[in-house]
Protein backbone atom coordinates (compact mmCIF):
# COMPACT_ATOMS: atom_id res chain seq x y z
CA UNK A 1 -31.08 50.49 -8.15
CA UNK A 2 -27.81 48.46 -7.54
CA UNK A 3 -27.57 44.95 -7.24
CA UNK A 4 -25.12 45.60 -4.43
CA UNK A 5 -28.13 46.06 -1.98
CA UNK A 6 -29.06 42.85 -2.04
CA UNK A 7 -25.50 41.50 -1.45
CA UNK A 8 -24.43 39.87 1.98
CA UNK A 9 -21.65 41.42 4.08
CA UNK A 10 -18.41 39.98 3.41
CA UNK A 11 -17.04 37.31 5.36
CA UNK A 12 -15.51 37.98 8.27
CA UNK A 13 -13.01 35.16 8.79
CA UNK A 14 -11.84 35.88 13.01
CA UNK A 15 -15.42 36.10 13.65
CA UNK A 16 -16.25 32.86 11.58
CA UNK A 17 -13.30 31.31 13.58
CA UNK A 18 -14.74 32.53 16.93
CA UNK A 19 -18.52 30.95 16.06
CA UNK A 20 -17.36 27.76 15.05
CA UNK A 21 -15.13 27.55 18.37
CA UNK A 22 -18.49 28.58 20.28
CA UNK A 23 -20.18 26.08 18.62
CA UNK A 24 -17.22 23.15 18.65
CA UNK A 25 -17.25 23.85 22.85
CA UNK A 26 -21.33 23.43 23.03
CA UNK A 27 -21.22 20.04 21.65
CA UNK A 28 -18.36 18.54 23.61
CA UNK A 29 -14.91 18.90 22.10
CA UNK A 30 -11.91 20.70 23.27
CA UNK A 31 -9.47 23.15 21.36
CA UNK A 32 -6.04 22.47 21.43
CA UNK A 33 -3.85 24.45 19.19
CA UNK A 34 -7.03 24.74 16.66
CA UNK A 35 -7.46 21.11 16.56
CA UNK A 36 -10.88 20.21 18.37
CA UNK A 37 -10.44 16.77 20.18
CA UNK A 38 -13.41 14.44 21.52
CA UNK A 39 -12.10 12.31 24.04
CA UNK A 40 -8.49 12.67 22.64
CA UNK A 41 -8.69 12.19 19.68
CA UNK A 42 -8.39 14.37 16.92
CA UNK A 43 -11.62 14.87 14.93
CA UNK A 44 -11.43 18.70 13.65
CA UNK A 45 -9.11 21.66 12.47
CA UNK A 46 -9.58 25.18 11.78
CA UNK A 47 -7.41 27.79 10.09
CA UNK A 48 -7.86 31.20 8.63
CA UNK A 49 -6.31 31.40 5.02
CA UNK A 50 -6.49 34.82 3.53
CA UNK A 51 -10.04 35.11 2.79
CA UNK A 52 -11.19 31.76 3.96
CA UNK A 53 -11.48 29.28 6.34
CA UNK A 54 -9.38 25.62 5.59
CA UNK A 55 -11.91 22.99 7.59
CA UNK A 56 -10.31 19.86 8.06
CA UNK A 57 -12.65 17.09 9.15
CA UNK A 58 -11.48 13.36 10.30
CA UNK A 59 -13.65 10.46 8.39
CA UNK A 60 -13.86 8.90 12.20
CA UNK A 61 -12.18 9.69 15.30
CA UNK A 62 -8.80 7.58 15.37
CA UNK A 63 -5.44 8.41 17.02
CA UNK A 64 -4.09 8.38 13.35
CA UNK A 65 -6.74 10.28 11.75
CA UNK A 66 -7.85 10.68 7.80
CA UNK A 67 -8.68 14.09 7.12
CA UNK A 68 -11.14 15.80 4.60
CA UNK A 69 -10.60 19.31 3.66
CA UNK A 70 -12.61 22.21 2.57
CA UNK A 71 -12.93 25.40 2.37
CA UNK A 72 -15.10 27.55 3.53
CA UNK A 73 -15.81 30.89 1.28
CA UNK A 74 -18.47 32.52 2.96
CA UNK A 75 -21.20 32.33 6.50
CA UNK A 76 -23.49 29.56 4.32
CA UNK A 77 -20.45 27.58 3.72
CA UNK A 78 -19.33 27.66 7.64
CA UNK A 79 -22.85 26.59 8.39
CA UNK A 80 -23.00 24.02 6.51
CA UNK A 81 -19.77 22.70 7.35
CA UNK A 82 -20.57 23.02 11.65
CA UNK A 83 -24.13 21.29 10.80
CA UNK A 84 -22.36 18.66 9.13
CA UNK A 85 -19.85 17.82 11.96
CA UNK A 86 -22.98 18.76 14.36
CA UNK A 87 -24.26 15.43 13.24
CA UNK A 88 -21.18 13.52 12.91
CA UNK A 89 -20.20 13.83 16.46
CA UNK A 90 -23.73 13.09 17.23
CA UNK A 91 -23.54 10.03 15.48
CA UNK A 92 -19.85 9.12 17.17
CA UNK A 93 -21.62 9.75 20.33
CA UNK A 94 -24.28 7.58 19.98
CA UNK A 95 -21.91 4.91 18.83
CA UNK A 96 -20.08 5.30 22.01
CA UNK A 97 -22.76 4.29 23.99
């Protein structure tokens, strides 16, 4: 029996792109150009390279931001990444109030 059974579709990069904008809109931000703002500000950006996805992630919103980037190989990796700025903008949030 191959081992290729077992394996996990290949990543799909447009439809990656398309669920993390889904998911970016449900909690708040806006896309602009594929840079997701909360309340103006900068705080995410998104682009397809080749096989993978470049996340871009500011360390807190600012008008002049610092960004953290990664990239994102595979559907575990894009997970990850959109819990992980599930719970930063969560946390932003709550310092708002």
């Amino acid at each position: 029996m191959s081992d290729d059974f077992f394996a996990p579709p290949p990543f799909n990069v447009q439809d990656g792109l398309i669920r993390a904008a889904r998911e970016l809109r449900a909690l708040g931000l806006v896309e602009r150009a594929g840079v997701y703002e909360r309340a103006g500000d900068p705080v995410l950006r998104l682009s397809a390279e080749g096989a993978t996805i470049k996340a871009e992630m500011v360390r807190e919103p600012m008008r002049t931001p610092q960004w953290k980037s990664r990239t994102l190989k595979n559907a575990g990796d894009l997970r990850d990444f959109l819990a992980e700025a599930s719970n930063k903008i969560k946390l932003w949030n709550d310092s708002d109030d």
